[in-house]
N, C-alpha and C. Protein backbone atom coordinates (compact mmCIF):
# COMPACT_ATOMS: atom_id res chain seq x y z
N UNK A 1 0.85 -1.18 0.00
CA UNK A 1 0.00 0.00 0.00
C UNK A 1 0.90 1.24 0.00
N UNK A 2 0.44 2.08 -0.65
CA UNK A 2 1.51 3.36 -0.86
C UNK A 2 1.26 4.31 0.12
N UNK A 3 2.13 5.43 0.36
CA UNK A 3 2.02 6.59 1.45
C UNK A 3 0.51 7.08 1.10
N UNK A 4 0.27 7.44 0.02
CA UNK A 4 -0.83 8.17 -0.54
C UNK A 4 -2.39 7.09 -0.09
N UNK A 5 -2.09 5.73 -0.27
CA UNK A 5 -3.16 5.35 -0.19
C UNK A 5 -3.44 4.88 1.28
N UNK A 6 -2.45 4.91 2.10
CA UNK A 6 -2.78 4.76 3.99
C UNK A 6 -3.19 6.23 4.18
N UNK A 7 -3.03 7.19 3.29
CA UNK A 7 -3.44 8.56 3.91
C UNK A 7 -4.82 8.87 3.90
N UNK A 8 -5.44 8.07 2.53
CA UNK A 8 -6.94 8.36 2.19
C UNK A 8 -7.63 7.35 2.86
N UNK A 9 -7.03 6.32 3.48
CA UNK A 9 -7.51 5.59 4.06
C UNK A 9 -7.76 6.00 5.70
N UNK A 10 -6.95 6.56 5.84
CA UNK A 10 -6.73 7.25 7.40
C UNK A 10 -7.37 8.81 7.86
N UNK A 11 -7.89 9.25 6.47
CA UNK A 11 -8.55 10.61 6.60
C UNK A 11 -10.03 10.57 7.42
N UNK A 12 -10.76 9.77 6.88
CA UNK A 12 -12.00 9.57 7.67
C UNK A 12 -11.97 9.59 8.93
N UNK A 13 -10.79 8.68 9.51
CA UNK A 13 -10.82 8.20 10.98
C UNK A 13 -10.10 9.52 11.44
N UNK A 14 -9.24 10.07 10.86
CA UNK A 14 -8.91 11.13 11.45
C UNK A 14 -9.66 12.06 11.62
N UNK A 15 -10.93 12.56 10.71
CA UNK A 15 -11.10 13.72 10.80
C UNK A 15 -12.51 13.36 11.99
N UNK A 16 -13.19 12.27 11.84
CA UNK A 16 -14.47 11.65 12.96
C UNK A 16 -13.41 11.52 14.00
N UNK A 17 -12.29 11.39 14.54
CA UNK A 17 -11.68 11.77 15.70
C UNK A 17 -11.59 13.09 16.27
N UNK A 18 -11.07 13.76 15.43
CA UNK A 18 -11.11 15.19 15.57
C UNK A 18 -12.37 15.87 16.55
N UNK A 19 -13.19 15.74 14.84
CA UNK A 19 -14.34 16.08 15.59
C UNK A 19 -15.27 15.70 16.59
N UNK A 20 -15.46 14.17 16.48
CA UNK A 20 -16.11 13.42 17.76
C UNK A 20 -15.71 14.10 19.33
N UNK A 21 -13.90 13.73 19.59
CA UNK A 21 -13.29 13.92 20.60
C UNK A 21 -13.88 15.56 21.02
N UNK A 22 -13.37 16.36 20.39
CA UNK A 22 -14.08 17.56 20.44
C UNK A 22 -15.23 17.88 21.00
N UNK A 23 -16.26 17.47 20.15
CA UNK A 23 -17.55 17.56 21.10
C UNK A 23 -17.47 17.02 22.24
N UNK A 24 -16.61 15.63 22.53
CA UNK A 24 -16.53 15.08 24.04
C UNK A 24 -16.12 16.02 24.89
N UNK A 25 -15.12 16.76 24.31
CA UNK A 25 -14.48 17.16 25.26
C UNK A 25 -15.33 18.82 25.22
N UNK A 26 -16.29 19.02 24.28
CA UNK A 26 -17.07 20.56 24.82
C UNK A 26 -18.13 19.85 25.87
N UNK A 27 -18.77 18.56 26.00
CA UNK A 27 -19.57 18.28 26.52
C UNK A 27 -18.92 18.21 28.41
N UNK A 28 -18.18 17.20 28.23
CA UNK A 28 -17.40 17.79 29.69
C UNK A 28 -16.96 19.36 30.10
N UNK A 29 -16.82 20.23 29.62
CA UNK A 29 -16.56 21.24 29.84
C UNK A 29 -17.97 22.08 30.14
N UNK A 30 -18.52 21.59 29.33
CA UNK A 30 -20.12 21.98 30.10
C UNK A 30 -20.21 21.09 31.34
N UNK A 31 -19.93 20.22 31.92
CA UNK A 31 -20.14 19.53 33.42
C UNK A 31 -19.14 20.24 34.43
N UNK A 32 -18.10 20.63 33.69
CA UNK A 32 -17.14 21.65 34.46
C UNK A 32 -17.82 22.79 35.24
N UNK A 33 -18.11 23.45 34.21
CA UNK A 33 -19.19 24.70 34.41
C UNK A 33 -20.25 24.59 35.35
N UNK A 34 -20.77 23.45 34.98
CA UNK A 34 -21.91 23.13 35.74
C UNK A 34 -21.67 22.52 37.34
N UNK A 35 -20.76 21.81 37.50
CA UNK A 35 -20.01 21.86 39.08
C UNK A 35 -20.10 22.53 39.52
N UNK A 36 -19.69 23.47 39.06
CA UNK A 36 -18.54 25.15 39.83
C UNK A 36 -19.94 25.81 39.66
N UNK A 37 -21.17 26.22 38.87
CA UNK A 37 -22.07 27.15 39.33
C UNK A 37 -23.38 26.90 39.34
N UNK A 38 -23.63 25.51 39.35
CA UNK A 38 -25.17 24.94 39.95
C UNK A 38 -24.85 24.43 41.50
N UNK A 39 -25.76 24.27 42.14
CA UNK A 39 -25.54 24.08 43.51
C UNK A 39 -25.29 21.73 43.74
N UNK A 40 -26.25 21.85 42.99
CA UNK A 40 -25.89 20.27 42.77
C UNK A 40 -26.32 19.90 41.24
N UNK A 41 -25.17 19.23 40.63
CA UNK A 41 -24.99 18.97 39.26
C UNK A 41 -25.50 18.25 39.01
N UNK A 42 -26.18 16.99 39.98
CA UNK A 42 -27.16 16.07 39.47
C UNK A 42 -28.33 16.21 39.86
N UNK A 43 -28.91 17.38 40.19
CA UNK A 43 -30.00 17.75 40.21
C UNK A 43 -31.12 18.26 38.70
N UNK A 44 -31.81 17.45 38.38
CA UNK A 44 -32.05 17.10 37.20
C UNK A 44 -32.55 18.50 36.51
N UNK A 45 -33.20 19.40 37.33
CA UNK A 45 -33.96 20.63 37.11
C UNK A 45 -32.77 21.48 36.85
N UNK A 46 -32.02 21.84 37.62
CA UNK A 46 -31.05 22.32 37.61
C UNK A 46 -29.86 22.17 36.41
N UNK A 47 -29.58 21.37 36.24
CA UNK A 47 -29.04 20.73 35.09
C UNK A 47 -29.69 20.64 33.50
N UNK A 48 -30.71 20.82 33.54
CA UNK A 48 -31.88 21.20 32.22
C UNK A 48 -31.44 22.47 32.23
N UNK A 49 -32.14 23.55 33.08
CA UNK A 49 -31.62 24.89 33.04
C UNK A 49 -30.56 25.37 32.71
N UNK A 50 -29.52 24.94 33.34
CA UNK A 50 -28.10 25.09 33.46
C UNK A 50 -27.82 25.04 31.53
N UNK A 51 -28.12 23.40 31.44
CA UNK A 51 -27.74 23.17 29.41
C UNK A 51 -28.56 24.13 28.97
N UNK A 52 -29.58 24.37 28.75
CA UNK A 52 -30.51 25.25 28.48
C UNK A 52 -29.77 26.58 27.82
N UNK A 53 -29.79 26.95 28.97
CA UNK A 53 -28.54 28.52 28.83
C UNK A 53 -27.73 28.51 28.31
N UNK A 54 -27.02 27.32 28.68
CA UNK A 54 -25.58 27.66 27.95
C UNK A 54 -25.15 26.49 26.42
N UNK A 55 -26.18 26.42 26.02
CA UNK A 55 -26.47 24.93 25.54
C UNK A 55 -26.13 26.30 23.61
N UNK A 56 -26.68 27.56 22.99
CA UNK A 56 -25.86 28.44 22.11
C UNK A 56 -24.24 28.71 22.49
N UNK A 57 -23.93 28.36 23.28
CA UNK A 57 -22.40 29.57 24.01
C UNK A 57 -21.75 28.46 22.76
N UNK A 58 -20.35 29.37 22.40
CA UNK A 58 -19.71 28.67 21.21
C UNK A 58 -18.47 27.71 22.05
N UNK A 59 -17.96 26.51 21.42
CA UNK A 59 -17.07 26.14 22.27
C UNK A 59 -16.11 27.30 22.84
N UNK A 60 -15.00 28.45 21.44
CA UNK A 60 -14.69 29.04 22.43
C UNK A 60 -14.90 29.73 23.94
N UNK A 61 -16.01 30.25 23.85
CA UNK A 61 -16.71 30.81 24.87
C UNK A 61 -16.87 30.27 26.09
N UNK A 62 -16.91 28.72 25.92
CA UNK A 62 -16.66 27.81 27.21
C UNK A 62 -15.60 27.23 27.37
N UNK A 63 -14.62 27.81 26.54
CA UNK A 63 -13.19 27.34 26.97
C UNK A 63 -12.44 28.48 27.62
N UNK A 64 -13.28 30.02 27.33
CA UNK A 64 -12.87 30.72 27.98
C UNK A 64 -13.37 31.26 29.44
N UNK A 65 -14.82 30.35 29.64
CA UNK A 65 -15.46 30.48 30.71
C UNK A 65 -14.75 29.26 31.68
N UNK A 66 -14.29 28.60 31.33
CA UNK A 66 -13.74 27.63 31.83
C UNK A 66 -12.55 27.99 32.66
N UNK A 67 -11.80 28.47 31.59
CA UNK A 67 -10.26 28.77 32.37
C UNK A 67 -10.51 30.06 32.96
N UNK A 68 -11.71 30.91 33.52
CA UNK A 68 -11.82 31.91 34.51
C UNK A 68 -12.12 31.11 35.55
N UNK A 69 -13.20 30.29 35.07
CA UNK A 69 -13.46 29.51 36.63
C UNK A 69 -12.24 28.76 37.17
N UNK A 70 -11.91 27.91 36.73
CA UNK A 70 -10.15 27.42 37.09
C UNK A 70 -9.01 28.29 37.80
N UNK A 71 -9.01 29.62 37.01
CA UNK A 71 -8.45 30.71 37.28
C UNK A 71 -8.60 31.29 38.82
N UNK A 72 -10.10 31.57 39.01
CA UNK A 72 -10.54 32.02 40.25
C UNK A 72 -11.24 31.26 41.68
N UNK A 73 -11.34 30.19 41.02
CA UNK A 73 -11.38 29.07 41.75
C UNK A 73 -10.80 27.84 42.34
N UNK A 74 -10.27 27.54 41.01
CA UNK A 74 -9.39 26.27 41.41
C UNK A 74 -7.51 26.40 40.92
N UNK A 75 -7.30 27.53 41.18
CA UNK A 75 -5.79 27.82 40.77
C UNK A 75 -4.75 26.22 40.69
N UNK A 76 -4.94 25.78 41.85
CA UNK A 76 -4.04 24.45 41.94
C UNK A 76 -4.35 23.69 41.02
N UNK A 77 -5.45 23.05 40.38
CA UNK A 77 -5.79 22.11 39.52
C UNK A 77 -5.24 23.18 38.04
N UNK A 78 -5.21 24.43 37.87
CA UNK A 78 -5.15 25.22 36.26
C UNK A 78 -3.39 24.58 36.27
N UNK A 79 -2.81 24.95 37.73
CA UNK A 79 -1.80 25.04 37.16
C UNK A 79 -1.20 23.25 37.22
N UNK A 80 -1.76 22.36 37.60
CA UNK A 80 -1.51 20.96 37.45
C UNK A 80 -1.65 21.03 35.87
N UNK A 81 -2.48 21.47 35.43
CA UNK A 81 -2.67 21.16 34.19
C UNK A 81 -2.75 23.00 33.32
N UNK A 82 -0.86 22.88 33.04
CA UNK A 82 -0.96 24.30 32.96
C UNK A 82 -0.54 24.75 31.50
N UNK A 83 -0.82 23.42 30.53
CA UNK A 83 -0.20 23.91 29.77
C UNK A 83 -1.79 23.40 28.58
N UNK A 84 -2.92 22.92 29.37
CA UNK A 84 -3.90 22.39 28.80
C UNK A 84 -5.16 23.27 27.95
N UNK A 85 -5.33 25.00 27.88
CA UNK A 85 -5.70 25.68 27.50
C UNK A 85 -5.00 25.98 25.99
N UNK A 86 -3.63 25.76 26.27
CA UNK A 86 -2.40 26.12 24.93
C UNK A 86 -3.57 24.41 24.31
N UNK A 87 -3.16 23.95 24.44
CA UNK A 87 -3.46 22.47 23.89
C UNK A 87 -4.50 22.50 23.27
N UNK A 88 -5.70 22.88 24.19
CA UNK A 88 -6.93 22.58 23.64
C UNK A 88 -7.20 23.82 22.64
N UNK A 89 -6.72 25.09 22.54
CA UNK A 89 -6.73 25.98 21.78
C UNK A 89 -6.07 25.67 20.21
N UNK A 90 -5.30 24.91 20.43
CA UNK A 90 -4.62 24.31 19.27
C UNK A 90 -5.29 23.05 18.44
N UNK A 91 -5.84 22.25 19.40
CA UNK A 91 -6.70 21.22 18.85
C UNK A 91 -8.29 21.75 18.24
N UNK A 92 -8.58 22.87 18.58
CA UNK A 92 -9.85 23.41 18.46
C UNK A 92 -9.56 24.04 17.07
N UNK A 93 -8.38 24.75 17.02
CA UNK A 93 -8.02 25.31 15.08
C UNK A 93 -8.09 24.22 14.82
N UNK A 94 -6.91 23.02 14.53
CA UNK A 94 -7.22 21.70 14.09
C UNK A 94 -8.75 21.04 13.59
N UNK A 95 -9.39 20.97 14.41
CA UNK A 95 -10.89 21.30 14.43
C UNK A 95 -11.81 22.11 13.24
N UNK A 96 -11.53 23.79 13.67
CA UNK A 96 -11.81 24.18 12.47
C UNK A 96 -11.69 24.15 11.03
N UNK A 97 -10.17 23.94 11.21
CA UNK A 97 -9.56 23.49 9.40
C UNK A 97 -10.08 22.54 9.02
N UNK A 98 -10.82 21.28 10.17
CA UNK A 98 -11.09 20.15 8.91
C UNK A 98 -12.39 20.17 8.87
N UNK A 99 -13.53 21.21 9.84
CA UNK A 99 -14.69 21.29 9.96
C UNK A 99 -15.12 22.04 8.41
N UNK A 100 -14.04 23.36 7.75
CA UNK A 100 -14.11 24.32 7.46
C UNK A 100 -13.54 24.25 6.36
N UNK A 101 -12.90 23.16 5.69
CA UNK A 101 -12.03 23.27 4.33
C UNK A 101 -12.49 22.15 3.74
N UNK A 102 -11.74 22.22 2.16
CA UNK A 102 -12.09 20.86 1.46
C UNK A 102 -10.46 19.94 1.64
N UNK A 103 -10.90 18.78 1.17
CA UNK A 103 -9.83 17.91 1.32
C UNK A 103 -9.32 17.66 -0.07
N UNK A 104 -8.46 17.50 0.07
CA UNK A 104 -7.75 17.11 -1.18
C UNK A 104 -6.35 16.34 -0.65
N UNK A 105 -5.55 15.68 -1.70
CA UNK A 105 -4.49 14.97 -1.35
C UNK A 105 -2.99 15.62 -2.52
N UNK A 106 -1.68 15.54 -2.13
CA UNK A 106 -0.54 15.48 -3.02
C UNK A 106 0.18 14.47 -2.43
N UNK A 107 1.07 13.56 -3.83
CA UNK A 107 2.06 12.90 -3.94
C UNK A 107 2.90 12.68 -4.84
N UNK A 108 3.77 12.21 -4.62
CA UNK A 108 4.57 11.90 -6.13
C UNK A 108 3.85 11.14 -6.77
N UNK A 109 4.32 10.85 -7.89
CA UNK A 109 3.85 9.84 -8.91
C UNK A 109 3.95 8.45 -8.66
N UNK A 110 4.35 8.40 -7.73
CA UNK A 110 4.47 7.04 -7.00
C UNK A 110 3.65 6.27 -6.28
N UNK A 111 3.09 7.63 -5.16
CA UNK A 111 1.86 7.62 -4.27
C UNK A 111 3.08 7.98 -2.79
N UNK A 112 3.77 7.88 -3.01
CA UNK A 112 4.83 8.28 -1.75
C UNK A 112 4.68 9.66 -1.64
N UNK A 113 5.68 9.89 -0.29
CA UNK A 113 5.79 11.43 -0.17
C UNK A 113 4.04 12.53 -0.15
N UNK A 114 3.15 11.74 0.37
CA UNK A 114 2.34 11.99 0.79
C UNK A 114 1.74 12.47 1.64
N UNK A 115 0.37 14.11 1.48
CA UNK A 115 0.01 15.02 2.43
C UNK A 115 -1.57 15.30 2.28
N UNK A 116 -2.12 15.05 3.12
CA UNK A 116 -3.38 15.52 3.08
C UNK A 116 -3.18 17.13 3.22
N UNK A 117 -4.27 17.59 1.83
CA UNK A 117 -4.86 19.27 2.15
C UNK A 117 -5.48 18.97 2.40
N UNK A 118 -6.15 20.13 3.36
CA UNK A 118 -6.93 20.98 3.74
C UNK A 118 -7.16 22.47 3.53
N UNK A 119 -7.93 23.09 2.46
CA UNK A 119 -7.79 23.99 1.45
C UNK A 119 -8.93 24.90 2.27
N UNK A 120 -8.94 25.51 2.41
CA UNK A 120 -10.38 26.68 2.67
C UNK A 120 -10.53 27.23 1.29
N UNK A 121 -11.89 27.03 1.24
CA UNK A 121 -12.24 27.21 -0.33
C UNK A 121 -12.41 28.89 -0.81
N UNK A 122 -12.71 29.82 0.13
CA UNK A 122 -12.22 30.91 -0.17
C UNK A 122 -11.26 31.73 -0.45
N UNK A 123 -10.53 31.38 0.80
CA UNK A 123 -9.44 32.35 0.77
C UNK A 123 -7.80 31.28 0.01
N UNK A 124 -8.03 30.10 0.06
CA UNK A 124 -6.96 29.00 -0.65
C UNK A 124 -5.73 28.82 0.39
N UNK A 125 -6.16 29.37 1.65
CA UNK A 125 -4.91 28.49 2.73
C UNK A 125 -5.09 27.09 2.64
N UNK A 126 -3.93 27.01 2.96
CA UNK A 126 -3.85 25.17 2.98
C UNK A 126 -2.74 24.45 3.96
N UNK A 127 -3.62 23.71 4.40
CA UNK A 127 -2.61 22.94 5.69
C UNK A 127 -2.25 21.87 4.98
N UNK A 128 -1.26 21.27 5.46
CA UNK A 128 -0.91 20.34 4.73
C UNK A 128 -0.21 19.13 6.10
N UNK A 129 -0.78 18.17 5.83
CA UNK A 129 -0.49 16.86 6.88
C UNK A 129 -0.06 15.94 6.66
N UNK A 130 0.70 15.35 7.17
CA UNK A 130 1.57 14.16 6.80
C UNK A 130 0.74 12.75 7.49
N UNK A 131 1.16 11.40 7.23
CA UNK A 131 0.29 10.98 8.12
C UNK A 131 1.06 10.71 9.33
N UNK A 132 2.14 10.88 9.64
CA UNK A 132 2.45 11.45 11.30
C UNK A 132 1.95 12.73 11.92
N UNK A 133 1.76 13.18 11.20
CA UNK A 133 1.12 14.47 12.04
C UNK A 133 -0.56 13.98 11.73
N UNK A 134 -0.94 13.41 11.41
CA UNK A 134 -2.31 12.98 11.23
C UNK A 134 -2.40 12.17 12.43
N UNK A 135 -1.54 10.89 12.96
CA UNK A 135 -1.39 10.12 13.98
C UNK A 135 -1.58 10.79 15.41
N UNK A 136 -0.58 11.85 15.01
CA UNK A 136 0.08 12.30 16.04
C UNK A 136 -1.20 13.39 17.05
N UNK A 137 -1.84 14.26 15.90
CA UNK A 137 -3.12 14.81 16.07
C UNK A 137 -4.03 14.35 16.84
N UNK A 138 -4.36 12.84 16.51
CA UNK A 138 -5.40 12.05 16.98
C UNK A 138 -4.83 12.13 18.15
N UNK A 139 -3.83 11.24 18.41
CA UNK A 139 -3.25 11.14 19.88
C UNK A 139 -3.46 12.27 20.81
N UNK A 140 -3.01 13.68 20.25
CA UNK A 140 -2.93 14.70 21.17
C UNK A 140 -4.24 14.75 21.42
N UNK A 141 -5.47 15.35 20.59
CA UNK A 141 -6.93 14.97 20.87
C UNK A 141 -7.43 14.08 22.21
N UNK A 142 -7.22 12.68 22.10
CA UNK A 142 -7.11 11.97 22.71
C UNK A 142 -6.75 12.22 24.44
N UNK A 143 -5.36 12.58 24.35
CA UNK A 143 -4.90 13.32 25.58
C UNK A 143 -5.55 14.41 26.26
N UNK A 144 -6.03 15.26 25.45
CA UNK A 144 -6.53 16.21 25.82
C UNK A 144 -8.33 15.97 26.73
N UNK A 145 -8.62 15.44 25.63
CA UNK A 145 -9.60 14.69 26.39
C UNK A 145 -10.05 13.82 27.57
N UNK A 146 -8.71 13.12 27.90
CA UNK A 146 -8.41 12.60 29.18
C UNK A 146 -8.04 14.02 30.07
N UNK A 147 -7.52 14.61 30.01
CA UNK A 147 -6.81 15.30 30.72
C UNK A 147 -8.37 16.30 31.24
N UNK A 148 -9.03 16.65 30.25
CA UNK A 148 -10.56 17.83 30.49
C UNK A 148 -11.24 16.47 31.52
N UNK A 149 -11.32 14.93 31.11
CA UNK A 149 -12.19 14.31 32.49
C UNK A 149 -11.29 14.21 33.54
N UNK A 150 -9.98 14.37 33.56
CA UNK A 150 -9.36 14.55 35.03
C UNK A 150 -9.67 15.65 35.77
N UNK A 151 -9.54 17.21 34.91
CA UNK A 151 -10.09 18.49 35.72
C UNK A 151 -11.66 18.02 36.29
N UNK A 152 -12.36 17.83 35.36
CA UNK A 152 -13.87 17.48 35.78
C UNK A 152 -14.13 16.93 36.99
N UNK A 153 -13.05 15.39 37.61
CA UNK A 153 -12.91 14.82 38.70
C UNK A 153 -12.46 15.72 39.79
N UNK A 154 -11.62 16.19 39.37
CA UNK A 154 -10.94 17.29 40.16
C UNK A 154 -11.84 18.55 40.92
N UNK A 155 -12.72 19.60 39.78
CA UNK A 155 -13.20 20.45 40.03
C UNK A 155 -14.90 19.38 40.85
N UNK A 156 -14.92 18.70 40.93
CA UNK A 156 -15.87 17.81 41.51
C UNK A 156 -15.89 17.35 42.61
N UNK A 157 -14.41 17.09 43.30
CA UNK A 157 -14.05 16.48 44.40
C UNK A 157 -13.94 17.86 45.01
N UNK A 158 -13.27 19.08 44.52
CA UNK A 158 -13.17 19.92 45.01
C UNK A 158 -14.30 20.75 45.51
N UNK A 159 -15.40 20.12 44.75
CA UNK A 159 -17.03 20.61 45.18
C UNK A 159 -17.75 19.90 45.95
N UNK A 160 -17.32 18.43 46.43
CA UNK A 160 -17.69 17.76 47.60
C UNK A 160 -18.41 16.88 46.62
N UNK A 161 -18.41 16.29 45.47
CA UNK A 161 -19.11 15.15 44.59
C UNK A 161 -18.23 14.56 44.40
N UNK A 162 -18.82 13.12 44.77
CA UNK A 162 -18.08 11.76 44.66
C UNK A 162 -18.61 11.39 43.29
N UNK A 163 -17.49 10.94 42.29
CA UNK A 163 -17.45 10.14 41.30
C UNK A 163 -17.20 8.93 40.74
């Protein structure tokens, strides 16, 4: 199998990673939120309301509501995990480029030496991915996502809820 053809083969799964993980990880970040400013998070009324409201806010918006609450609340857990805002800010462009562009592929004539585009059809930027950095993407995703249900445990225990 050539570079070119593990890449088109690997685009799907990459990009339903991307995005899947993503939403996982906006959906925990809404339980974040919801810890830190409902009085009890499994209170079912409360928790309707709570999504309710904040159920338009754009992911950025709860990544930036997030790291205030962290900020002013839970300083020790931001800075355990202090480099996880850079991260998830980076995985969230990632995100956009493949939410937001067309795909296309280059290789040699061989099928080697192979890169997934990602073209934005307006303006003609183009990312260009190897499939280590395609691997490598997923993985970080991945991480990141573990790392948003560790704060969650965290900002939880720190609110007196056992998990």
């Amino acid at each position: 199998m050539t570079e070119l053809e593990r890449i088109k083969e690997l685009t799907p799964k990459f990009q339903g990673t991307i995005l899947s993980t993503i939403n996982s990880i906006e959906t925990v970040l809404n339980e974040i939120i919801a810890v830190d400013i409902t009085h009890d998070p499994r209170d079912d009324y409360e928790r309707v309301h709570f999504f309710k409201y904040f159920e338009n806010l754009g992911l950025q918006n709860k990544i930036e509501l997030t790291k205030i609450i962290l900020t002013i609340n839970y300083p020790k857990i931001l800075e355990k995990f202090s480099i996880f805002f850079t991260e998830l800010g980076d995985i969230k462009k990632t995100r956009d480029t493949i939410a937001h562009n067309y795909v296309a592929y280059e290789a040699d004539p061989k099928g080697e030496k192979a890169k997934l585009l990602l073209e934005h059809p307006i303006i003609k930027k183009q990312r260009k991915l190897t499939e280590k950095q395609m691997l490598g993407l997923m993985k970080k995703v991945q991480k990141i996502r573990d790392d948003t249900q560790k704060i969650h445990v965290l900002v939880g225990i720190a609110n007196g809820h056992k998990f």
